[in-house]
C-alpha atoms as a PDB file:
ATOM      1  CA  UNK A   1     192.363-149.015  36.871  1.00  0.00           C
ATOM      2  CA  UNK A   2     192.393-146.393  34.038  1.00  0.00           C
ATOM      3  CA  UNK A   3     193.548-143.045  34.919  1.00  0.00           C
ATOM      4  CA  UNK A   4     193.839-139.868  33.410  1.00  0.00           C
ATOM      5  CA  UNK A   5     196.393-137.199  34.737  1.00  0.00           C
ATOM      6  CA  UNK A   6     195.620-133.938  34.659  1.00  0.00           C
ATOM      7  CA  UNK A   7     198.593-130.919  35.381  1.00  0.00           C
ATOM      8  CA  UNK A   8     198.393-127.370  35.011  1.00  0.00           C
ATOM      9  CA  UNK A   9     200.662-124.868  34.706  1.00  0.00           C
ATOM     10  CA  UNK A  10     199.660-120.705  34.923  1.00  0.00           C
ATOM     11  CA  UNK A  11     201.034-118.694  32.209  1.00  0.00           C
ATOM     12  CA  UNK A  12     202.158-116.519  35.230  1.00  0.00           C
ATOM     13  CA  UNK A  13     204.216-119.530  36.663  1.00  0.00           C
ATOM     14  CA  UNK A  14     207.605-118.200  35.366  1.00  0.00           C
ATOM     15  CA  UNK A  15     209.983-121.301  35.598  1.00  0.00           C
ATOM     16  CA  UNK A  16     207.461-123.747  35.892  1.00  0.00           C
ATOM     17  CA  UNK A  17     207.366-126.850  33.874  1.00  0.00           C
ATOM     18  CA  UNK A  18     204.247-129.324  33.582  1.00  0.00           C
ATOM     19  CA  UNK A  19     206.733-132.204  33.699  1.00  0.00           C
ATOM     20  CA  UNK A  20     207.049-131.594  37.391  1.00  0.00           C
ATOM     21  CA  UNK A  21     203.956-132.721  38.123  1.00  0.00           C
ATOM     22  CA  UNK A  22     203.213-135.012  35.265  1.00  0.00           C
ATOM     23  CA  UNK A  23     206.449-137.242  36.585  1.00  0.00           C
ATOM     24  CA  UNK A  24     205.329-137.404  40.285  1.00  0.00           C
ATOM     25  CA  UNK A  25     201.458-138.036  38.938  1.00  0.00           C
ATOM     26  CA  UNK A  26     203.613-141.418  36.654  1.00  0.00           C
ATOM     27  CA  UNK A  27     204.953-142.569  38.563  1.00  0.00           C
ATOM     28  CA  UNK A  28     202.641-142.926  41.700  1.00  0.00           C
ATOM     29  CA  UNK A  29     200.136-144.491  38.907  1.00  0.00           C
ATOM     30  CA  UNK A  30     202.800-146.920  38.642  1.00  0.00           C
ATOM     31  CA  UNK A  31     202.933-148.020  42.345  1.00  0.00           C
ATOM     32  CA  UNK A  32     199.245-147.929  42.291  1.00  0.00           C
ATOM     33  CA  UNK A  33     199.513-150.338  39.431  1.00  0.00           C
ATOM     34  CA  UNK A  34     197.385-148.194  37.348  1.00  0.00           C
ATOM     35  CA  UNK A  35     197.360-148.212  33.823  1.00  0.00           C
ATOM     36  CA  UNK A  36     197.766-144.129  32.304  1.00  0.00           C
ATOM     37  CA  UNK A  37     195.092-144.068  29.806  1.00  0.00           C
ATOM     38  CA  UNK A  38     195.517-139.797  28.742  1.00  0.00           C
ATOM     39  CA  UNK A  39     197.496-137.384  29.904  1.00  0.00           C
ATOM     40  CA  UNK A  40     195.426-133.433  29.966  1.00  0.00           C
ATOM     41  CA  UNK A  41     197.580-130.631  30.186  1.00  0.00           C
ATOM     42  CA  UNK A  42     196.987-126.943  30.476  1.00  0.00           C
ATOM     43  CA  UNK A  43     199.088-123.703  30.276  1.00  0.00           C
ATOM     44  CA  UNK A  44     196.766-121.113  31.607  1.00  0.00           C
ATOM     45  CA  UNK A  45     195.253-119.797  34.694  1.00  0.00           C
ATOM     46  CA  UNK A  46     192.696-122.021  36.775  1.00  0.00           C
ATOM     47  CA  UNK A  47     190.661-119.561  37.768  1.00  0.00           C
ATOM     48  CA  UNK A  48     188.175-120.309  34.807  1.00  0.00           C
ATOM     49  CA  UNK A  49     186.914-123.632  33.338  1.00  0.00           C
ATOM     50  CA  UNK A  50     187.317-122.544  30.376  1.00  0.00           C
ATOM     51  CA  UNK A  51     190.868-123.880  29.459  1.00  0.00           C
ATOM     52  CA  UNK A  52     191.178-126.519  26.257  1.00  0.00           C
ATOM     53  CA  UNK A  53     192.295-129.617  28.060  1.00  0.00           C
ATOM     54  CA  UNK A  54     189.977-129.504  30.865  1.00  0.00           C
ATOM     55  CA  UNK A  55     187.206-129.555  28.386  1.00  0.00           C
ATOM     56  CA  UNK A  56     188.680-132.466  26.388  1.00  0.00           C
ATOM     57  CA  UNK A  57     189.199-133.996  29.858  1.00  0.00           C
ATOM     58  CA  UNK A  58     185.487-133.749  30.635  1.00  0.00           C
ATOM     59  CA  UNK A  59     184.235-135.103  27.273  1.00  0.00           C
ATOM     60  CA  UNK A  60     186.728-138.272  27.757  1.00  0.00           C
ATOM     61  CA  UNK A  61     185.746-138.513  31.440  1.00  0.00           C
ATOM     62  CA  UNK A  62     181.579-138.660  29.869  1.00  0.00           C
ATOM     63  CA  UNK A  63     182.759-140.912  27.193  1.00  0.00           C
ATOM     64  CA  UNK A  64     184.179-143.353  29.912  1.00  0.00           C
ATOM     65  CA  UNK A  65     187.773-143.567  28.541  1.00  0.00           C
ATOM     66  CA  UNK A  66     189.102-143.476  31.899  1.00  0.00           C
ATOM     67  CA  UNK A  67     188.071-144.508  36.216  1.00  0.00           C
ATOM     68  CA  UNK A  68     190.255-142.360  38.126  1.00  0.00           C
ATOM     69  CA  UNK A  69     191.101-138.479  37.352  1.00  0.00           C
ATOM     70  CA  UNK A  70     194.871-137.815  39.224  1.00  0.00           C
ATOM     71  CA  UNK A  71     195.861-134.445  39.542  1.00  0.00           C
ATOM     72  CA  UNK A  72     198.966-133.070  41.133  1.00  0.00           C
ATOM     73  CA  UNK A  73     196.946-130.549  44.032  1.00  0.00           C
ATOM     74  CA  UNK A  74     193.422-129.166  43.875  1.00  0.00           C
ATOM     75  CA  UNK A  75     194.765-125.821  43.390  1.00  0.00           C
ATOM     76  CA  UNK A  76     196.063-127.366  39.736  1.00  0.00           C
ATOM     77  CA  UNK A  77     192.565-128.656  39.013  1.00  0.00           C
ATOM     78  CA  UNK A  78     190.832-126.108  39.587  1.00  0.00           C
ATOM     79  CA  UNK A  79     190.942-121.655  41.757  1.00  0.00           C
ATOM     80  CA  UNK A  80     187.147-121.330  40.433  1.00  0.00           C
ATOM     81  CA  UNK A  81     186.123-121.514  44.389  1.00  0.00           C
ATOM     82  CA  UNK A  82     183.992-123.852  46.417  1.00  0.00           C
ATOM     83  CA  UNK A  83     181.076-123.980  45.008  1.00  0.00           C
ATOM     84  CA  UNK A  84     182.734-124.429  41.270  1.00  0.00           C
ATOM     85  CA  UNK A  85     185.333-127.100  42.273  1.00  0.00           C
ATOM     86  CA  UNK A  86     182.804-129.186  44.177  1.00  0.00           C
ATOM     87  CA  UNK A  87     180.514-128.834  41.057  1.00  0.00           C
ATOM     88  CA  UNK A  88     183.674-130.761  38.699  1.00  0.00           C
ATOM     89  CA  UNK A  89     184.273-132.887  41.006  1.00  0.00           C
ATOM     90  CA  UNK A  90     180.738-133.859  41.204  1.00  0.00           C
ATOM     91  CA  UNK A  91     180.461-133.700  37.623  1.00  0.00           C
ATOM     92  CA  UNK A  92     183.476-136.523  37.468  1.00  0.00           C
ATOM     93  CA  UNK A  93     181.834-138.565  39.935  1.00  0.00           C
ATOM     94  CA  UNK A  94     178.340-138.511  37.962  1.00  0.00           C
ATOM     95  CA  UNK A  95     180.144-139.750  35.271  1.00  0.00           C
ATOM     96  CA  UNK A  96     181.489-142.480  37.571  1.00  0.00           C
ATOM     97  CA  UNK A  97     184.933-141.262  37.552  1.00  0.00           C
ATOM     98  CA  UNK A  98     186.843-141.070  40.214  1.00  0.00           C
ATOM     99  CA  UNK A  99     189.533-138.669  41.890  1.00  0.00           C
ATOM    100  CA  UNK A 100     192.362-138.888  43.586  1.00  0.00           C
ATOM    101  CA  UNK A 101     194.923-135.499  44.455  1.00  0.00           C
ATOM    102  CA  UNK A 102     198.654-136.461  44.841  1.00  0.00           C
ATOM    103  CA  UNK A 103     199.067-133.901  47.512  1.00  0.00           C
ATOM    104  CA  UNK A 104     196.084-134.012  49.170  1.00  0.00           C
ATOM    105  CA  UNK A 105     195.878-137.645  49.537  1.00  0.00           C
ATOM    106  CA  UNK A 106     192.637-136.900  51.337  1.00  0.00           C
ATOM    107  CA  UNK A 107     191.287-135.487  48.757  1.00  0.00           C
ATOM    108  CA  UNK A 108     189.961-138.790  47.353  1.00  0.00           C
ATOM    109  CA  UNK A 109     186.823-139.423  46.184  1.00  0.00           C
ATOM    110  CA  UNK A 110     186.283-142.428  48.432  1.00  0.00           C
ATOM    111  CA  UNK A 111     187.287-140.561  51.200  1.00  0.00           C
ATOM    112  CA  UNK A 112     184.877-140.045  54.406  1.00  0.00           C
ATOM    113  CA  UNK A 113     185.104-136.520  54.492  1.00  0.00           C
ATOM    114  CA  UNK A 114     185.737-135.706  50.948  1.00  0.00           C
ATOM    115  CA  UNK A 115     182.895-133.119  50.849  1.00  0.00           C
ATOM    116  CA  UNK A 116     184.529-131.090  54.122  1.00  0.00           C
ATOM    117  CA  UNK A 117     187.888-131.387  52.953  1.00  0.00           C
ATOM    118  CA  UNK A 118     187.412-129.556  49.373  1.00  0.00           C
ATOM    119  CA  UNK A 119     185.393-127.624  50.527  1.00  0.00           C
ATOM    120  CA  UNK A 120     187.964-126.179  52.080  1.00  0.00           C
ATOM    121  CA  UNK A 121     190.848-126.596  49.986  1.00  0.00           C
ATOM    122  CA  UNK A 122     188.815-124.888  47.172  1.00  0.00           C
ATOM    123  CA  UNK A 123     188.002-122.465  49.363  1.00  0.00           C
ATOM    124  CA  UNK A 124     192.072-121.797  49.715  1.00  0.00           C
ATOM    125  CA  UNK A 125     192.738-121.735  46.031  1.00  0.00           C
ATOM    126  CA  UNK A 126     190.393-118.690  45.195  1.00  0.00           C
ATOM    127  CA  UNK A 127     192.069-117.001  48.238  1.00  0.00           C
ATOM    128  CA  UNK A 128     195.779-117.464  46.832  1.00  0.00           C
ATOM    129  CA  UNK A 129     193.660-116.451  43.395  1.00  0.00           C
ATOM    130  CA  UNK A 130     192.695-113.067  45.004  1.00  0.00           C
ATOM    131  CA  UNK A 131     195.540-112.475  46.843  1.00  0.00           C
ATOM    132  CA  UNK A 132     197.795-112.837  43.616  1.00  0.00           C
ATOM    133  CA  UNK A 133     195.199-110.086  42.180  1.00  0.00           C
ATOM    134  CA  UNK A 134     196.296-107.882  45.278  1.00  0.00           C
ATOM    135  CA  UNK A 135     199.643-108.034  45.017  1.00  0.00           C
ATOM    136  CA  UNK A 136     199.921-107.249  41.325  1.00  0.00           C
ATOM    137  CA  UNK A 137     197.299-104.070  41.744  1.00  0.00           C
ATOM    138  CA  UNK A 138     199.392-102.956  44.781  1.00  0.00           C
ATOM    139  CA  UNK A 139     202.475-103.433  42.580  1.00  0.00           C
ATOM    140  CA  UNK A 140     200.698-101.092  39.797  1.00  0.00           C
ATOM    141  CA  UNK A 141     199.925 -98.486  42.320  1.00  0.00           C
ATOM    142  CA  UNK A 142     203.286 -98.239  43.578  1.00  0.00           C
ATOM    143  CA  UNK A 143     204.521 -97.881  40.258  1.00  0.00           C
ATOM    144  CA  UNK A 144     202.521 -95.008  39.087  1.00  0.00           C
ATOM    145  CA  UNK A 145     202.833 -93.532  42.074  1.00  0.00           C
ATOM    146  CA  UNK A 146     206.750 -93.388  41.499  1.00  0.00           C
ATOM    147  CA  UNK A 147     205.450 -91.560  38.605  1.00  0.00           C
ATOM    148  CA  UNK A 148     206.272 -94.104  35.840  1.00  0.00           C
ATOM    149  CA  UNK A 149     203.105 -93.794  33.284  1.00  0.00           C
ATOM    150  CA  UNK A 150     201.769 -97.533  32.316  1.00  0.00           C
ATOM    151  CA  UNK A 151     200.698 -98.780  28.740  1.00  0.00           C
ATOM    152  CA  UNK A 152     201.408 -97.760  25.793  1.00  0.00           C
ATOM    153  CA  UNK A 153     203.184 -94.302  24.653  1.00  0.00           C
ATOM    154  CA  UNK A 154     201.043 -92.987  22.868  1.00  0.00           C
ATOM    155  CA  UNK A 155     201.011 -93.027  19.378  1.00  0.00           C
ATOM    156  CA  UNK A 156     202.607 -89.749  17.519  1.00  0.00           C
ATOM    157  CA  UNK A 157     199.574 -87.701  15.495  1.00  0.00           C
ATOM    158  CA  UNK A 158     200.686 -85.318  13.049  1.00  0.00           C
ATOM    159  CA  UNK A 159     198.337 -82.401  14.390  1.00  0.00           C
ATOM    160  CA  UNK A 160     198.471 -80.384  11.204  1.00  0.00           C
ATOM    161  CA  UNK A 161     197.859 -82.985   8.724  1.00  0.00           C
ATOM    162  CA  UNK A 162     194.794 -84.205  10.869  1.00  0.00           C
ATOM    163  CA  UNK A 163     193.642 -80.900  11.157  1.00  0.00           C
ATOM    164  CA  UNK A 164     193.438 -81.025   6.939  1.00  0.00           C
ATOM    165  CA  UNK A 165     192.036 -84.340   6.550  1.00  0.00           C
ATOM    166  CA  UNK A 166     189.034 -82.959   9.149  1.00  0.00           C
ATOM    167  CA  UNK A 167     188.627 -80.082   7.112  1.00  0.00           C
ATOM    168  CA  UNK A 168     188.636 -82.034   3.991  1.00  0.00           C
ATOM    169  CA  UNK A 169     185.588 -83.452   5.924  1.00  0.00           C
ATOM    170  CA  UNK A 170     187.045 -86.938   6.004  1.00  0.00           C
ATOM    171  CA  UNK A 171     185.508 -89.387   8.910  1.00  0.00           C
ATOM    172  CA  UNK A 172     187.256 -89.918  11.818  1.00  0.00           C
ATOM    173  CA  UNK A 173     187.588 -93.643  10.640  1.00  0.00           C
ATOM    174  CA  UNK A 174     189.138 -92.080   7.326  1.00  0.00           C
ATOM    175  CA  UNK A 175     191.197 -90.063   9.363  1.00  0.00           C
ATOM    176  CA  UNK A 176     192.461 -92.465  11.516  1.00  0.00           C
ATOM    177  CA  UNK A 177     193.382 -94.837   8.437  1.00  0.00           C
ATOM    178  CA  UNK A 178     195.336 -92.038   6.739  1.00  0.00           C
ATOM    179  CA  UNK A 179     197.324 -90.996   9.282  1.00  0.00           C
ATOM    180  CA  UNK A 180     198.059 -94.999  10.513  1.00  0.00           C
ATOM    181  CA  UNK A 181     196.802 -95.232  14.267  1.00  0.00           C
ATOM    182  CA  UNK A 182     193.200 -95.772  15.825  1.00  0.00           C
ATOM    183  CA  UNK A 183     190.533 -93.879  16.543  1.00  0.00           C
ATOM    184  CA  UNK A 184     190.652 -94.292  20.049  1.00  0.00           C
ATOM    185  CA  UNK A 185     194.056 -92.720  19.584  1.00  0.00           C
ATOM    186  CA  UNK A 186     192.512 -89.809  17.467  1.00  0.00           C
ATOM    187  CA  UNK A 187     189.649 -89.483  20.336  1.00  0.00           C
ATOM    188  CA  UNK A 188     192.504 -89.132  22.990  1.00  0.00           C
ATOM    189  CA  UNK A 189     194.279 -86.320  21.067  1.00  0.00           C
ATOM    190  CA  UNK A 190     190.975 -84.606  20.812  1.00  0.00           C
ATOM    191  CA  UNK A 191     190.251 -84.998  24.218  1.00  0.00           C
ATOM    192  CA  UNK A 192     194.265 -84.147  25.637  1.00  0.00           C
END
């Protein structure tokens, strides 16, 4: 059978490494005897479809250049939710490819309770998604409210000179250019 493996890394996986899951995805192809037709692999989160290889998996997956999609977890494939998941997954199948999760060896498109199962699992993956989302707000909290400011400094406005290019009548874009920062950053000052 020709498969395609699919592995996917976040940005926000710090020490992670595609390879781990591009070796285990090898080398069961191998003892499957399947032949490893393309290899998609994506740095970014899963929480959107919008990610380069997925898309170039989907157009080779339509162009039947592969049978079998094998991805390391369903969390890898995709943290869209349920309803999103189910929808590229049925999307694979309707181009009469099939699925298989390392993992989750139930998570099989032949499977009798395929449908259930993902369901499920998807259903996991945009929890650890949101939960993620918690942690870092609750992280931000507790770190302004130990006082420490967030952002950017902001940026140093020579008061005086702006106060000469206004009344010079210059824009606030011309302003702004003159003195080397933004506009927002002029608006701030205005507003501080």
């Amino acid at each position: 059978m020709r498969t395609a493996l699919y592995a996917r890394i976040s940005t926000k996986d710090k020490g992670q490494d595609s390879e781990n899951q591009l070796a285990q995805l090898r080398a069961f192809a191998a003892v499957q005897g399947w032949t490893i037709t393309a290899e998609f692999i994506d740095t970014v989160t899963g929480g959107t479809s919008d990610r380069p290889e997925f898309q170039r998996m989907f157009q080779s997956a339509k162009n039947h250049e592969f049978d079998c999609l094998l991805f390391w977890s369903l969390d890898r494939l995709s943290r869209e939710g349920v309803l999103a998941t189910l929808n590229h997954l049925n999307r694979l199948e309707s181009y009469g490819v099939s699925y298989r999760s390392f993992t989750e060896q139930y998570l099989d498109s032949c499977g009798l309770f395929k449908d259930a199962i993902i369901g499920i699992m998807a259903t996991l993956a945009k929890q650890e998604k949101v939960r993620i989302s918690e942690r870092t707000k609750a992280g931000l909290e507790r770190t302004r409210a130990n006082g420490t400011r967030l952002g950017r400094r902001p940026k140093d406005i020579d008061l005086q000179k702006l106060a000469a290019l206004r009344a010079e009548g210059l824009s606030e874009r011309d302003c702004a250019k003159q003195l080397n920062c933004s506009e927002f950053a002029l608006r701030s000052r205005r507003a501080a």
